[in-house]
C-alpha atoms as a PDB file:
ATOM      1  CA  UNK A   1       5.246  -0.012  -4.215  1.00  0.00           C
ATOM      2  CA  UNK A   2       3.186  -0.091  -1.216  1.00  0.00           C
ATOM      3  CA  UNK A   3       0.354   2.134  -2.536  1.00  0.00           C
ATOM      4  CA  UNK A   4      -1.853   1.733  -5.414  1.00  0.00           C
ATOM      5  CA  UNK A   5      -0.650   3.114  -8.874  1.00  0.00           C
ATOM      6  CA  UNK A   6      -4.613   4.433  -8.370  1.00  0.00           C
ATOM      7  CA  UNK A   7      -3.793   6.263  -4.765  1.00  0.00           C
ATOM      8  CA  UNK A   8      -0.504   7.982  -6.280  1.00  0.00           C
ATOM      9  CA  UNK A   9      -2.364   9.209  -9.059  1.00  0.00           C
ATOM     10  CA  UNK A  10      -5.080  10.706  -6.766  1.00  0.00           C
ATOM     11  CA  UNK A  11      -2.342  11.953  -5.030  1.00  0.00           C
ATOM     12  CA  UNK A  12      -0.999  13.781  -7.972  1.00  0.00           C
ATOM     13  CA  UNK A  13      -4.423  14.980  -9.634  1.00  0.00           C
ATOM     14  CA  UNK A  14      -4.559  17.059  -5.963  1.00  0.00           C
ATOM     15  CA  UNK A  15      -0.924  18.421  -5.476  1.00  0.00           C
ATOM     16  CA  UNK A  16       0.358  18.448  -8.941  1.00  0.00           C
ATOM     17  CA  UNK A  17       0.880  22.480  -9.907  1.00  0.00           C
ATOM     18  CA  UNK A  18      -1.534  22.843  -7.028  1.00  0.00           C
ATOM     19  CA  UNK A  19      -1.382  27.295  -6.465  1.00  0.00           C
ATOM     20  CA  UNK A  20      -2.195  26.234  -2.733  1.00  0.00           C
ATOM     21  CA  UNK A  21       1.190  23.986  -2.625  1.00  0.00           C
ATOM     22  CA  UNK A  22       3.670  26.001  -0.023  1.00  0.00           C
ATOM     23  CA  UNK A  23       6.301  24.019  -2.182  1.00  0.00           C
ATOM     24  CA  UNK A  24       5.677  25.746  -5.538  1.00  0.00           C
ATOM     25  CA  UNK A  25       8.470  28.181  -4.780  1.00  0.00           C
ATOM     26  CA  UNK A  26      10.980  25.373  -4.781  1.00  0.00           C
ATOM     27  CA  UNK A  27       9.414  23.515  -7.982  1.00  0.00           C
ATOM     28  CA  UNK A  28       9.222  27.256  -9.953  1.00  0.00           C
ATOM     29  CA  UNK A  29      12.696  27.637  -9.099  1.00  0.00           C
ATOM     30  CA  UNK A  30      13.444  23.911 -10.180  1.00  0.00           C
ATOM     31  CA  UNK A  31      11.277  24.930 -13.508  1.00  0.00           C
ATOM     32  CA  UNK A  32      12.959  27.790 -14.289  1.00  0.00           C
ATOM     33  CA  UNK A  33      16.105  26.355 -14.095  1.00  0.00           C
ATOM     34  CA  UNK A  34      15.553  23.363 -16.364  1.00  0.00           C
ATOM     35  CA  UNK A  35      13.868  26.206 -18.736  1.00  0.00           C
ATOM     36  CA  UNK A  36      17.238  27.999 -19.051  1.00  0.00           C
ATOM     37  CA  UNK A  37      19.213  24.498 -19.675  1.00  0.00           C
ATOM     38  CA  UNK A  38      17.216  23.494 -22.669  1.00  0.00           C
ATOM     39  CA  UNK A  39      18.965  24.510 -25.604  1.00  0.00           C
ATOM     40  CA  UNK A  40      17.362  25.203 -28.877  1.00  0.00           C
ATOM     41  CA  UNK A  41      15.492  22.548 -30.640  1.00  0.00           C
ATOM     42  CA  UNK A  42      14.397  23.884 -34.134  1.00  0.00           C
ATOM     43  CA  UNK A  43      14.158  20.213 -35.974  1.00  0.00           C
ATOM     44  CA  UNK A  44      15.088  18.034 -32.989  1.00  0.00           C
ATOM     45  CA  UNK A  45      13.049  15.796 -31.051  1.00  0.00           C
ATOM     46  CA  UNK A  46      12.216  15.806 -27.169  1.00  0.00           C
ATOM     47  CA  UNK A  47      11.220  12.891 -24.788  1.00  0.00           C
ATOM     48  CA  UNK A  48       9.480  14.677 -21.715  1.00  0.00           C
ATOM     49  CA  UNK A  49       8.756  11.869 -18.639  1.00  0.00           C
ATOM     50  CA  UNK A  50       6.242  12.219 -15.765  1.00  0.00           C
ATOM     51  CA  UNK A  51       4.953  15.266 -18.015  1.00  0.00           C
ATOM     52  CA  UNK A  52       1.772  16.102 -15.351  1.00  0.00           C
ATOM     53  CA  UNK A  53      -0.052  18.727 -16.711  1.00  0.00           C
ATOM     54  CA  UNK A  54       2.319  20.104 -19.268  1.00  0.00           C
ATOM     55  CA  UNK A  55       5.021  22.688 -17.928  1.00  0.00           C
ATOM     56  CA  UNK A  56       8.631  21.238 -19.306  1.00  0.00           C
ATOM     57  CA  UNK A  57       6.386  20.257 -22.254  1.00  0.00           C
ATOM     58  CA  UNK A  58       5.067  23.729 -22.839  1.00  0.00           C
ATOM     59  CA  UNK A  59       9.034  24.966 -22.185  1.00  0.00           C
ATOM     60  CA  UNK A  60      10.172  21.698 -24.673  1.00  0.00           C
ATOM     61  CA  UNK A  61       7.719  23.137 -27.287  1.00  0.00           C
ATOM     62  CA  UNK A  62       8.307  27.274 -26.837  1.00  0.00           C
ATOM     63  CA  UNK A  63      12.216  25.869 -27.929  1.00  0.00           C
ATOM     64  CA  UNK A  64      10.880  24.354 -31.190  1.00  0.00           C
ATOM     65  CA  UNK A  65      10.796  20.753 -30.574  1.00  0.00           C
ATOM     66  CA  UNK A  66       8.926  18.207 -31.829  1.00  0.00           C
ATOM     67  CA  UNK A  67       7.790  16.665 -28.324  1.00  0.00           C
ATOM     68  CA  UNK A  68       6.625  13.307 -27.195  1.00  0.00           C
ATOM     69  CA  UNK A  69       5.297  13.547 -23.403  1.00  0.00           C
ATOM     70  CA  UNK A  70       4.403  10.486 -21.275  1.00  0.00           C
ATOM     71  CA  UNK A  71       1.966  10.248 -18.476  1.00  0.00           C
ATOM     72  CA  UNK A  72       0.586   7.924 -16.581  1.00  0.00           C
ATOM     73  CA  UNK A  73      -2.751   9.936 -15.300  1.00  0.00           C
ATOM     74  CA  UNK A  74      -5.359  10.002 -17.600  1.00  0.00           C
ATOM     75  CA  UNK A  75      -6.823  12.875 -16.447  1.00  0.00           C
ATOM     76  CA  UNK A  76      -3.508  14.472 -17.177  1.00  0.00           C
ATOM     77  CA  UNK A  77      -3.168  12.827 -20.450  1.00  0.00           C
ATOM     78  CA  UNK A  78      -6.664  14.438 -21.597  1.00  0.00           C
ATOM     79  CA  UNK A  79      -5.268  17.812 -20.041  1.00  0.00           C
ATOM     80  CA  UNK A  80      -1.833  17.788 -22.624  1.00  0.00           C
ATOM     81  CA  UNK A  81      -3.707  16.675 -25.481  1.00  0.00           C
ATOM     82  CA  UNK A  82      -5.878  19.792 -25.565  1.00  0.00           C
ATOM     83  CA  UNK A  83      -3.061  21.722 -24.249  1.00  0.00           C
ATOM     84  CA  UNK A  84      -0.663  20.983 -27.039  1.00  0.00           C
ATOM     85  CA  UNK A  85      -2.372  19.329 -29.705  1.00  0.00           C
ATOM     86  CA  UNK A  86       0.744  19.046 -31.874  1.00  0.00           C
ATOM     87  CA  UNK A  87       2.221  16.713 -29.270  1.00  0.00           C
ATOM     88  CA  UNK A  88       2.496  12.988 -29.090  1.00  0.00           C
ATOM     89  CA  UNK A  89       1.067  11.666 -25.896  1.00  0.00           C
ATOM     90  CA  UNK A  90       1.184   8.031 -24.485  1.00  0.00           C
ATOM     91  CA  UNK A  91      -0.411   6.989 -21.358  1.00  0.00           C
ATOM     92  CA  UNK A  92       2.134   4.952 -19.994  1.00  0.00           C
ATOM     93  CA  UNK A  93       4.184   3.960 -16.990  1.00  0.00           C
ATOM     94  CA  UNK A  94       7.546   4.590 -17.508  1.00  0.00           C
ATOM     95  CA  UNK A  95       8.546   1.337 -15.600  1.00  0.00           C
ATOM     96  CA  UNK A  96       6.805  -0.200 -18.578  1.00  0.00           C
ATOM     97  CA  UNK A  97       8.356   1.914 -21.339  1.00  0.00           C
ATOM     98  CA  UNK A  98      10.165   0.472 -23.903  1.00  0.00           C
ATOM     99  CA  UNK A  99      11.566   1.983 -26.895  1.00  0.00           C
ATOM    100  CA  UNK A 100      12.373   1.357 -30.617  1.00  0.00           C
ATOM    101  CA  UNK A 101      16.163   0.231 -30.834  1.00  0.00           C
ATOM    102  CA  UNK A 102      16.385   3.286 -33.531  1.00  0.00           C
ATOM    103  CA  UNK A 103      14.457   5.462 -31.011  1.00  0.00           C
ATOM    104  CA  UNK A 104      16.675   8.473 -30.486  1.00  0.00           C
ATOM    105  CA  UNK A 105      15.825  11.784 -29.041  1.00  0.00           C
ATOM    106  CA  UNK A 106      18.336  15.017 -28.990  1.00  0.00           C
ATOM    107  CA  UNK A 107      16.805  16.049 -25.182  1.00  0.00           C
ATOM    108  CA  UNK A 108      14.999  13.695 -22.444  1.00  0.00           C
ATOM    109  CA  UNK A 109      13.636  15.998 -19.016  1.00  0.00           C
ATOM    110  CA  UNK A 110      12.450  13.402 -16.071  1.00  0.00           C
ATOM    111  CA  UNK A 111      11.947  16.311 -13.585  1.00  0.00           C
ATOM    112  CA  UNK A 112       9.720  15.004 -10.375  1.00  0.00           C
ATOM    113  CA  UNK A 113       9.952  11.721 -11.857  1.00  0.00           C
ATOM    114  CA  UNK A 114      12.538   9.962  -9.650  1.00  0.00           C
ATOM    115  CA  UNK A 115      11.177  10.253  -6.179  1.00  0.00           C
ATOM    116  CA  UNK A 116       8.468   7.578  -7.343  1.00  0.00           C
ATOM    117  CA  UNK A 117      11.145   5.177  -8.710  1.00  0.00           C
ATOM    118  CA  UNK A 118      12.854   2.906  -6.108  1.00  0.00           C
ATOM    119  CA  UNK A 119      16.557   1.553  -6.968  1.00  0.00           C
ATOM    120  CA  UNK A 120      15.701  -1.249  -9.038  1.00  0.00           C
ATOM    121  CA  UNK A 121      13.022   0.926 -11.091  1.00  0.00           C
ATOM    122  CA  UNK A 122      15.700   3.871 -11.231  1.00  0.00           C
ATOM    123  CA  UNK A 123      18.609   1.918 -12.873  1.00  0.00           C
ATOM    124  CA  UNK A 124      16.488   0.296 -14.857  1.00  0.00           C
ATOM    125  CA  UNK A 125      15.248   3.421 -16.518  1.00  0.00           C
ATOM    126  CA  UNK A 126      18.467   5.032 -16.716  1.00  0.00           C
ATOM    127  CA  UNK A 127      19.990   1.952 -18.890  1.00  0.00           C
ATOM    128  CA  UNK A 128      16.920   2.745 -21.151  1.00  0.00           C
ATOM    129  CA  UNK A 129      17.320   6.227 -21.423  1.00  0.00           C
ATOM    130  CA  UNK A 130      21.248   6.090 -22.118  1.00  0.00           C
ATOM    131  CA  UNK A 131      20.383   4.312 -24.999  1.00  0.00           C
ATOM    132  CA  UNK A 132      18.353   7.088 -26.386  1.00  0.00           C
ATOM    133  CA  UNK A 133      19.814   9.941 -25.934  1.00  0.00           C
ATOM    134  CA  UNK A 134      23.107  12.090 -25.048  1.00  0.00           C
ATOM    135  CA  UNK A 135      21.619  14.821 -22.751  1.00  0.00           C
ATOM    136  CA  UNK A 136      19.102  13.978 -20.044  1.00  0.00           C
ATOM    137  CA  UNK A 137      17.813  16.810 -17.196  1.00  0.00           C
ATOM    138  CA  UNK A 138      17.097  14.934 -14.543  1.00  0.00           C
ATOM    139  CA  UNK A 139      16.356  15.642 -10.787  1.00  0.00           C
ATOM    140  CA  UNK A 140      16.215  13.440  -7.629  1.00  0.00           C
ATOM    141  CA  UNK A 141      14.821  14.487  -3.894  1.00  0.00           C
ATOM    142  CA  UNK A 142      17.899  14.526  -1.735  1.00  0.00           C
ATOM    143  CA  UNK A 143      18.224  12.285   1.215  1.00  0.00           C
ATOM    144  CA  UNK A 144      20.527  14.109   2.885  1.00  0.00           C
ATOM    145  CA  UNK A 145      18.423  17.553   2.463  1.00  0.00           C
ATOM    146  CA  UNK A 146      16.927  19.154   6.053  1.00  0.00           C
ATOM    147  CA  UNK A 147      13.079  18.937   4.071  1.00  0.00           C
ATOM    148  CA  UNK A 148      13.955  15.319   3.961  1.00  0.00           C
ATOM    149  CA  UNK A 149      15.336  14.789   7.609  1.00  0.00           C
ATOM    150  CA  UNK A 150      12.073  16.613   8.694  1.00  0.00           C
ATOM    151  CA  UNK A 151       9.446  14.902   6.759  1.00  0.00           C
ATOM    152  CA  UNK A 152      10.734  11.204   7.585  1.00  0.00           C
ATOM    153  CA  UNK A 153      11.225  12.370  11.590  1.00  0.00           C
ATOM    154  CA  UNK A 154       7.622  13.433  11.425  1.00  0.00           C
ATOM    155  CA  UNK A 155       6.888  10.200   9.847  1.00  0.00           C
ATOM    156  CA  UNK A 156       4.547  12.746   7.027  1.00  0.00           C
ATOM    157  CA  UNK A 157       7.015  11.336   3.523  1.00  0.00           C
ATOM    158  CA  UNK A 158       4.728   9.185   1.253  1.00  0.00           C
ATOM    159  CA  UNK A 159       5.373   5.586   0.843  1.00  0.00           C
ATOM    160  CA  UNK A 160       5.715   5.924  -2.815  1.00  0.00           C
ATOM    161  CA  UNK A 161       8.657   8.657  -2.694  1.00  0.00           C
ATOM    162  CA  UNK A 162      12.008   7.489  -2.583  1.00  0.00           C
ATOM    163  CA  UNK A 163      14.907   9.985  -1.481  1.00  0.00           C
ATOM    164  CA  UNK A 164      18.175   9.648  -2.936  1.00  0.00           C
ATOM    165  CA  UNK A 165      21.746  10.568  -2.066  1.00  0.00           C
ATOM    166  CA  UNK A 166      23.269  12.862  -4.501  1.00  0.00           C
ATOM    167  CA  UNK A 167      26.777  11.201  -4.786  1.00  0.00           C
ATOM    168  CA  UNK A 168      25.361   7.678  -5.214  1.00  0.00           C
ATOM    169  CA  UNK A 169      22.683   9.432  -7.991  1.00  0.00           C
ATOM    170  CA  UNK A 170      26.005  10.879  -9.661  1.00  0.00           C
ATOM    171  CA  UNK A 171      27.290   6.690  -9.943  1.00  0.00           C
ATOM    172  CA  UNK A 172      24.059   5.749 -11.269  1.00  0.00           C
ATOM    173  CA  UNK A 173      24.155   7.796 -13.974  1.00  0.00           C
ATOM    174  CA  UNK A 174      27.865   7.268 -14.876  1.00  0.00           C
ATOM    175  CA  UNK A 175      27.221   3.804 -15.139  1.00  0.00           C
ATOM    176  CA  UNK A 176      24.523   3.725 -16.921  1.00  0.00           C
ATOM    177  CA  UNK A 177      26.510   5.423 -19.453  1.00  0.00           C
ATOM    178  CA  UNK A 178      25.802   9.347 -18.646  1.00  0.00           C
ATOM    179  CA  UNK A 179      28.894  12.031 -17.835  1.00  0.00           C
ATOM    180  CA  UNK A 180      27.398  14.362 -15.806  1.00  0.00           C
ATOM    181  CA  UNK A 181      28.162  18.600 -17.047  1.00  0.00           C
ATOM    182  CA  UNK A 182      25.965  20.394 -15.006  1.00  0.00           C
ATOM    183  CA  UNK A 183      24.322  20.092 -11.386  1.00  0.00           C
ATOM    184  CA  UNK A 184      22.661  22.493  -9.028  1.00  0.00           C
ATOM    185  CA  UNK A 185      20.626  21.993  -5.888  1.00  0.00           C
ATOM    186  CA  UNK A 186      17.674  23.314  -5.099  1.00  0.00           C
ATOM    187  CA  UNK A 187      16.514  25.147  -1.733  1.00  0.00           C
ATOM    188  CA  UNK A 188      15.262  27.163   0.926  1.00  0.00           C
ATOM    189  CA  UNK A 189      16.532  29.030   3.855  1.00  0.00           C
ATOM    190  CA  UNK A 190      14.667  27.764   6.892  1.00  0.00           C
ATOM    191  CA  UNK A 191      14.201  28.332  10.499  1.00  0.00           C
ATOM    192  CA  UNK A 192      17.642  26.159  11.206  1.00  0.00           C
ATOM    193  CA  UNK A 193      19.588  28.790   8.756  1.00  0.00           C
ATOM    194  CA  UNK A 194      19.481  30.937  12.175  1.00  0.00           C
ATOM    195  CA  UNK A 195      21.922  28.731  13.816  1.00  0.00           C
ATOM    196  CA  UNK A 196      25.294  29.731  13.718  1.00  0.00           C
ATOM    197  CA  UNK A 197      26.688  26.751  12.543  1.00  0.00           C
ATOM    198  CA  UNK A 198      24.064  27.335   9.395  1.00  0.00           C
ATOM    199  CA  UNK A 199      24.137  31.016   9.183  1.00  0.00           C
ATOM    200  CA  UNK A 200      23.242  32.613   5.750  1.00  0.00           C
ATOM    201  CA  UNK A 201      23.633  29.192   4.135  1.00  0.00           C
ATOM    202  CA  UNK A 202      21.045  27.677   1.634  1.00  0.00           C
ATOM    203  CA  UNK A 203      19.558  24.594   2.836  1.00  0.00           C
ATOM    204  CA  UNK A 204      18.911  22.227   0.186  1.00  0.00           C
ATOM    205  CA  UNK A 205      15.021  20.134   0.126  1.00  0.00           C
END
């Protein structure tokens, strides 16, 4: 990475579930979605990644799972233990996380987890993960999206986020050893949606 694990976690501590983010209506929709596509989890066990201050873990836990959440920000490590005291929380980097060859979990979420992972990381973690479990919610910010077109013209995306193409995404999961049953994008209608050409269509960030 070209930034400091210590700069992307300042980073983070300012943005993360920030109220004065313009972007929080895109990550509550993004939320709410992954909310609906947990299913139950009386007696089963859930692996939440990147867990920031808690909100799939507070949605992994209102389902009745026993949770382990891992974070990298200690900050935001101190902030889940109080928050859920019946979960298990490492302070780790996930591009350090290894697992138990009997480790199994019945649900992994990795929601705004990707963008910080570059190819090699990605795959890497993926191989990992299909070893672990059956059903992973995952998201990825989309290269081809007009949010992502804008912020790398204007020269304002962060050297530590990595965009990825959705189709290419889709072939790193399958062969990693995922089969993909459900995917949605995310978006906004923006100023370009006035355009004929783009008229009344959702433009994905």
């Amino acid at each position: 990475m070209n930034m400091s694990d210590d700069e992307i976690k300042e980073y983070y501590s300012e943005w993360w579930e920030n109220p004065k983010d313009i972007r929080n209506v895109v990550f509550d929709s993004l939320n709410e979605l992954v909310r609906r596509r947990i299913p139950p989890g009386e007696g089963k066990k859930a692996l939440d990644l990147g867990s920031g201050r808690g909100r799939i873990v507070s949605y992994l836990v209102e389902k009745g799972y026993d949770v382990t959440a891992v974070e990298f920000n200690e900050d935001f490590c101190r902030e889940l233990k109080r928050k859920f005291p019946d979960v298990r929380v490492l302070q780790e980097d996930v591009r350090n996380l290894n697992f138990d060859e009997n480790e199994r979990f019945d649900v992994v979420t990795c929601i705004e987890l990707v963008q910080n992972l570059d190819k090699k990381e990605l795959l890497a973690l993926l191989t990992k993960l299909a070893k672990i479990t059956k059903l992973l919610l995952i998201n990825i910010s989309n290269r081809n999206s007009f949010h992502a077109w804008w912020v790398n013209l204007r020269g304002w995306r962060n050297k530590f986020v990595f965009n990825y193409i959705p189709e290419d995404f889709d072939r790193y999961l399958e062969e990693a050893g995922f089969r993909i049953v459900y995917r949605r994008g995310i978006g906004l209608v923006t100023p370009i949606s006035l355009f004929s050409g783009f008229k009344g269509k959702l433009i994905p960030i």
